[in-house]
Protein backbone atom coordinates (compact mmCIF):
# COMPACT_ATOMS: atom_id res chain seq x y z
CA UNK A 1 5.59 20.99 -20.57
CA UNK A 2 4.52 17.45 -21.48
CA UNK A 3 2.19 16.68 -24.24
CA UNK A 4 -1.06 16.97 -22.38
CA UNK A 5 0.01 20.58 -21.68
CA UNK A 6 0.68 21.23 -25.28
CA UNK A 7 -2.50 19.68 -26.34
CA UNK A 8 -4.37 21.69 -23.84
CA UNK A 9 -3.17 25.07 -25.03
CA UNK A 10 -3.34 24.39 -28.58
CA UNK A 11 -7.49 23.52 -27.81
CA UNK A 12 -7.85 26.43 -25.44
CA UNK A 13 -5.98 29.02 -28.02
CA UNK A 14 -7.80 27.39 -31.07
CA UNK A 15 -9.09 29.55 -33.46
CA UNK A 16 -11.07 29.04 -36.82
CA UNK A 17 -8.03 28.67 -38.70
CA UNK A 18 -6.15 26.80 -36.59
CA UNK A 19 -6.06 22.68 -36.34
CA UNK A 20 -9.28 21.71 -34.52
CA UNK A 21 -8.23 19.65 -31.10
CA UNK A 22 -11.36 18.38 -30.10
CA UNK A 23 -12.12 17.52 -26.55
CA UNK A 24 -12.18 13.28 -27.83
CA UNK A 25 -8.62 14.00 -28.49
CA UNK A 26 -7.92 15.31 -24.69
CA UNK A 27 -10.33 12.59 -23.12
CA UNK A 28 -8.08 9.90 -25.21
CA UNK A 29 -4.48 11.13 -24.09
CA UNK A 30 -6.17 11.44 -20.84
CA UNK A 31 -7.15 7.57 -20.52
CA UNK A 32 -3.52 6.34 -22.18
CA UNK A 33 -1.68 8.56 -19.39
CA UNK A 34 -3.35 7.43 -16.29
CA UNK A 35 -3.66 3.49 -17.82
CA UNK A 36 0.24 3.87 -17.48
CA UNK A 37 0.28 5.08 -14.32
CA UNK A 38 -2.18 2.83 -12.97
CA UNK A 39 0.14 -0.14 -15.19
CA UNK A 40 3.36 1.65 -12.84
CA UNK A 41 1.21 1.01 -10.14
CA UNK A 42 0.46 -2.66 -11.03
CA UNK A 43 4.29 -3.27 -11.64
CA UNK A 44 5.38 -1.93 -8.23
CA UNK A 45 2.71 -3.28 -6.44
CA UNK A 46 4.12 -6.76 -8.04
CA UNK A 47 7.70 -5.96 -6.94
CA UNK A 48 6.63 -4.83 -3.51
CA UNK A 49 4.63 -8.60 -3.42
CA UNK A 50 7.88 -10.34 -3.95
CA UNK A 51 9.55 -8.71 -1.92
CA UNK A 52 7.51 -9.61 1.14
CA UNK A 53 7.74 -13.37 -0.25
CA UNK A 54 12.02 -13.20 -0.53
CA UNK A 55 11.40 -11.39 3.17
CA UNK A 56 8.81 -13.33 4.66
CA UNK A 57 10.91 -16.65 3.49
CA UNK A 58 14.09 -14.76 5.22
CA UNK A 59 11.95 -13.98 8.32
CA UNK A 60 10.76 -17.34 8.73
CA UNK A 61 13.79 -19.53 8.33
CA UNK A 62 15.09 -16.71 11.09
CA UNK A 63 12.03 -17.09 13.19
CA UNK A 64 12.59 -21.07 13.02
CA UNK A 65 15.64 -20.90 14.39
CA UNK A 66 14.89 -18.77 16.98
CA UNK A 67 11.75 -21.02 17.93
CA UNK A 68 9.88 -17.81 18.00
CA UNK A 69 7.52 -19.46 15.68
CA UNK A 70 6.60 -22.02 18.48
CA UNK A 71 6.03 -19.50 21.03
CA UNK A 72 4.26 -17.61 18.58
CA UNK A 73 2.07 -20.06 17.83
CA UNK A 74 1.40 -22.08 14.64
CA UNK A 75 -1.72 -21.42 13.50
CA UNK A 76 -1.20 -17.80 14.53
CA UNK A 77 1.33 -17.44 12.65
CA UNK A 78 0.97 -19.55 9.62
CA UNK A 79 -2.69 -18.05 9.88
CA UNK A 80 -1.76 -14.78 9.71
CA UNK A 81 0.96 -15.36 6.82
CA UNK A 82 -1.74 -16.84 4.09
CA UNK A 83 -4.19 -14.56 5.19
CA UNK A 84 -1.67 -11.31 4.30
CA UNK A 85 -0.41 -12.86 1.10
CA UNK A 86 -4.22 -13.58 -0.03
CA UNK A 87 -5.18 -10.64 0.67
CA UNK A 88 -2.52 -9.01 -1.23
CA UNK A 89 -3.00 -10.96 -4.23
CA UNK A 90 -7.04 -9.84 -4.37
CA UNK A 91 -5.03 -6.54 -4.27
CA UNK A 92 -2.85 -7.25 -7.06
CA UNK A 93 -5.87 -8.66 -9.01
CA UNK A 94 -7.98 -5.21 -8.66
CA UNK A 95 -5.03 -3.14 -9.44
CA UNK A 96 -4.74 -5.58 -12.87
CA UNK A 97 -8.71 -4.84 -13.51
CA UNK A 98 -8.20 -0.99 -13.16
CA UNK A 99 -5.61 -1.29 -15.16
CA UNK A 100 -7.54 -3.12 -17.92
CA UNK A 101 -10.66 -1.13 -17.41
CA UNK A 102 -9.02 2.16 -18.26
CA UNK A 103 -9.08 2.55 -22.49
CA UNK A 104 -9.55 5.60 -25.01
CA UNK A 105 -12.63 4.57 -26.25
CA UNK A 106 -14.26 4.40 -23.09
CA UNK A 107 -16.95 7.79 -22.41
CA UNK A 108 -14.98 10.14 -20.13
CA UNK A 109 -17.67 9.82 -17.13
CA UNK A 110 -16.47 6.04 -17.09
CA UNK A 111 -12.77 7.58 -17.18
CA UNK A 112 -13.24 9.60 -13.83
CA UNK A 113 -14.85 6.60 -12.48
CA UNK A 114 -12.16 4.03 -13.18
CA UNK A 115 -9.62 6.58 -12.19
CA UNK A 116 -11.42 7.20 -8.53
CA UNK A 117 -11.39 3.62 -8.28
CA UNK A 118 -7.98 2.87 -8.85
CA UNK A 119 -7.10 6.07 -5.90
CA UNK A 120 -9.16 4.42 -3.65
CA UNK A 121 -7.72 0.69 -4.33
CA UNK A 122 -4.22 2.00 -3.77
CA UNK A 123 -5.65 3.99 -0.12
CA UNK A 124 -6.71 0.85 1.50
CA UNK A 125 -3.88 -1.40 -0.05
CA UNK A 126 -1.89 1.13 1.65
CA UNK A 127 -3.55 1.71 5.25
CA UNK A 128 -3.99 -2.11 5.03
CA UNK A 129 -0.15 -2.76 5.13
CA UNK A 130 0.16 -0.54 7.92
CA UNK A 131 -2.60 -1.63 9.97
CA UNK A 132 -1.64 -4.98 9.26
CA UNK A 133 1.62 -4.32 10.16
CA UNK A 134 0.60 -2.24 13.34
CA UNK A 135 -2.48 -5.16 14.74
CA UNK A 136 -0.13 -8.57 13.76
CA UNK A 137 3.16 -6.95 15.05
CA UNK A 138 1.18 -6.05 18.56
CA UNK A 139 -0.80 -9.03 18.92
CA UNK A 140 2.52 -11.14 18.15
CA UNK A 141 4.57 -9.18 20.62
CA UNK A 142 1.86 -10.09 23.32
CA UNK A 143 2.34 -13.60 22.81
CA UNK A 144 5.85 -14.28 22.78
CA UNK A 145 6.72 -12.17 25.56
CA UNK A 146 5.62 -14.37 27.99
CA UNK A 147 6.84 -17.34 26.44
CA UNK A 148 10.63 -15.95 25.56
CA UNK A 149 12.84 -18.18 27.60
CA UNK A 150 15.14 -14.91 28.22
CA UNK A 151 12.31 -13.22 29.53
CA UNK A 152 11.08 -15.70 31.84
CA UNK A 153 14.53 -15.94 33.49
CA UNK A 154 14.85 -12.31 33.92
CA UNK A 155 11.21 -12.00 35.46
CA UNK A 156 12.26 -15.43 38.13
CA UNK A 157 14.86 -12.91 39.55
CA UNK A 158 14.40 -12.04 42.90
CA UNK A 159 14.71 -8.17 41.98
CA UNK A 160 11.56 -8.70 39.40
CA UNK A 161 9.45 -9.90 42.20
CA UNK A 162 6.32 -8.34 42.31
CA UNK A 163 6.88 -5.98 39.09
CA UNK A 164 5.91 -8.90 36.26
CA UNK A 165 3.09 -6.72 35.44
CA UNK A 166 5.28 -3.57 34.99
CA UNK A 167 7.79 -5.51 32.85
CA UNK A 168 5.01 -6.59 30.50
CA UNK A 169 3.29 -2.85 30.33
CA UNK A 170 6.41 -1.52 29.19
CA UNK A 171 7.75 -3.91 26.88
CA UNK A 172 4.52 -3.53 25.49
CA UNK A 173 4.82 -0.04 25.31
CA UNK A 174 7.98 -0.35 23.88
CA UNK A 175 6.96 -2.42 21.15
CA UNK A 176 4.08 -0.30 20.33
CA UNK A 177 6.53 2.58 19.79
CA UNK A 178 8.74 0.20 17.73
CA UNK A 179 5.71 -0.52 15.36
CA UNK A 180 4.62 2.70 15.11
CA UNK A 181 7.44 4.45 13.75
CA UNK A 182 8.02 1.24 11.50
CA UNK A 183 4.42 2.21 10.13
CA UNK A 184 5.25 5.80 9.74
CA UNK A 185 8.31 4.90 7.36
CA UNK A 186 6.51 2.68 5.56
CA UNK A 187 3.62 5.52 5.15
CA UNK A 188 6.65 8.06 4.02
CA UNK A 189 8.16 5.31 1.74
CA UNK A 190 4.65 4.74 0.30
CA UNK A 191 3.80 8.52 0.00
CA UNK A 192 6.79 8.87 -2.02
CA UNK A 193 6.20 5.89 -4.22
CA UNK A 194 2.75 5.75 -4.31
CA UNK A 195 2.09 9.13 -3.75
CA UNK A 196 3.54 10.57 -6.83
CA UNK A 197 1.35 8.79 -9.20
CA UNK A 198 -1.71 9.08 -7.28
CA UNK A 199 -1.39 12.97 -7.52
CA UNK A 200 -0.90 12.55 -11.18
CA UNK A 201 -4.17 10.49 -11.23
CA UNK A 202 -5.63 13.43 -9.35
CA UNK A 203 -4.58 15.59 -11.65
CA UNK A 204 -5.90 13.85 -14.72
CA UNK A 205 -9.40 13.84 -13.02
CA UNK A 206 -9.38 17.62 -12.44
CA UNK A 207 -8.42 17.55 -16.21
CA UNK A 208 -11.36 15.34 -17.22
CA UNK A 209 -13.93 17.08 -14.77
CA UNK A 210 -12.79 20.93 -15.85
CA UNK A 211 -13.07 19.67 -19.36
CA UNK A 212 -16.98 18.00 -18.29
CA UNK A 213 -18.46 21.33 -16.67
């Protein structure tokens, strides 16, 4: 039983000669617990950031040797790299202003409001990775296929002729597969990761809206 539980059974059990727990007191234990989940949040989200940078660095040097970024495509690819780190730093930058928003002195309507805004920030951070991750890897795939001097070898055989299209279908296919059960890992990793603050978020709404009715 954590101190929120305590608290909570002390005010509901309260009687006129007991110590007076007023509902401020709960609405301000509230606020400091989810501002340091939503600060966990902020912190991981940071770590997960650099991550991609030590990977994406890793991945390109890789994809440079491999000239995969030339049959890629520069601006596709360099395109698509900015655009995914920018849009992970406006991430970064609203989990910081939840963060920041959240205090004890703020009125406990506000509370719930900051706290439903910080869920739904980490939702599309989340389905944004994967989508990302799903659209980019696809789109990618599409392009280098044709272009992959192993595949255009294979394709000049004389046992290929006539089934170019087929080739393409299924490594497309294949790919898609590939990405998809990437995504679903990454949506398991997150659920676990993510997934066990949010619900304590959740939790400390249900608090704050049983304690409003």
């Amino acid at each position: 039983m954590d101190q929120l539980d305590i608290l909570k059974q002390n005010w509901r059990s309260q009687t006129d000669n007991s110590p007076r727990f007023t509902k401020d007191q709960l609405t301000g234990l509230l606020a400091r617990k989810s501002s340091g989940i939503v600060k966990w949040l902020f912190i991981i989200a940071m770590i997960e950031f650099a991550v991609f940078i030590v990977l994406g660095l890793v991945s390109h040097f890789a994809n440079q040797e491999t000239n995969v970024i030339e049959m890629m495509g520069g601006p596709f690819y360099y395109g698509s790299t900015i655009f995914h780190y920018l849009i992970i730093i406006i991430f970064i930058y609203l989990f910081y202003s939840n963060y920041k928003n959240i205090s004890t002195s703020q009125p406990t309507q506000s509370l719930m409001n900051n706290i439903l805004k910080t869920r739904r920030t980490m939702k599309w951070y989340i389905w944004y990775n994967l989508i990302y991750m799903m659209l980019v890897g696809m789109i990618a795939t599409a392009v280098v296929i044709p272009k992959d001097p192993n595949v255009t070898k294979l394709l000049a055989s004389p046992k290929m002729a006539g089934n170019e299209t087929m080739f393409y279908l299924m490594a497309l296919g294949a790919s898609f597969v590939a990405f998809l059960i990437i995504c679903v890992i990454m949506y398991l990793i997150y659920q676990l990761i993510y997934g066990i603050l949010l619900r304590k978020l959740k939790r400390n709404y249900n608090e704050l809206k049983r304690m409003e009715v």
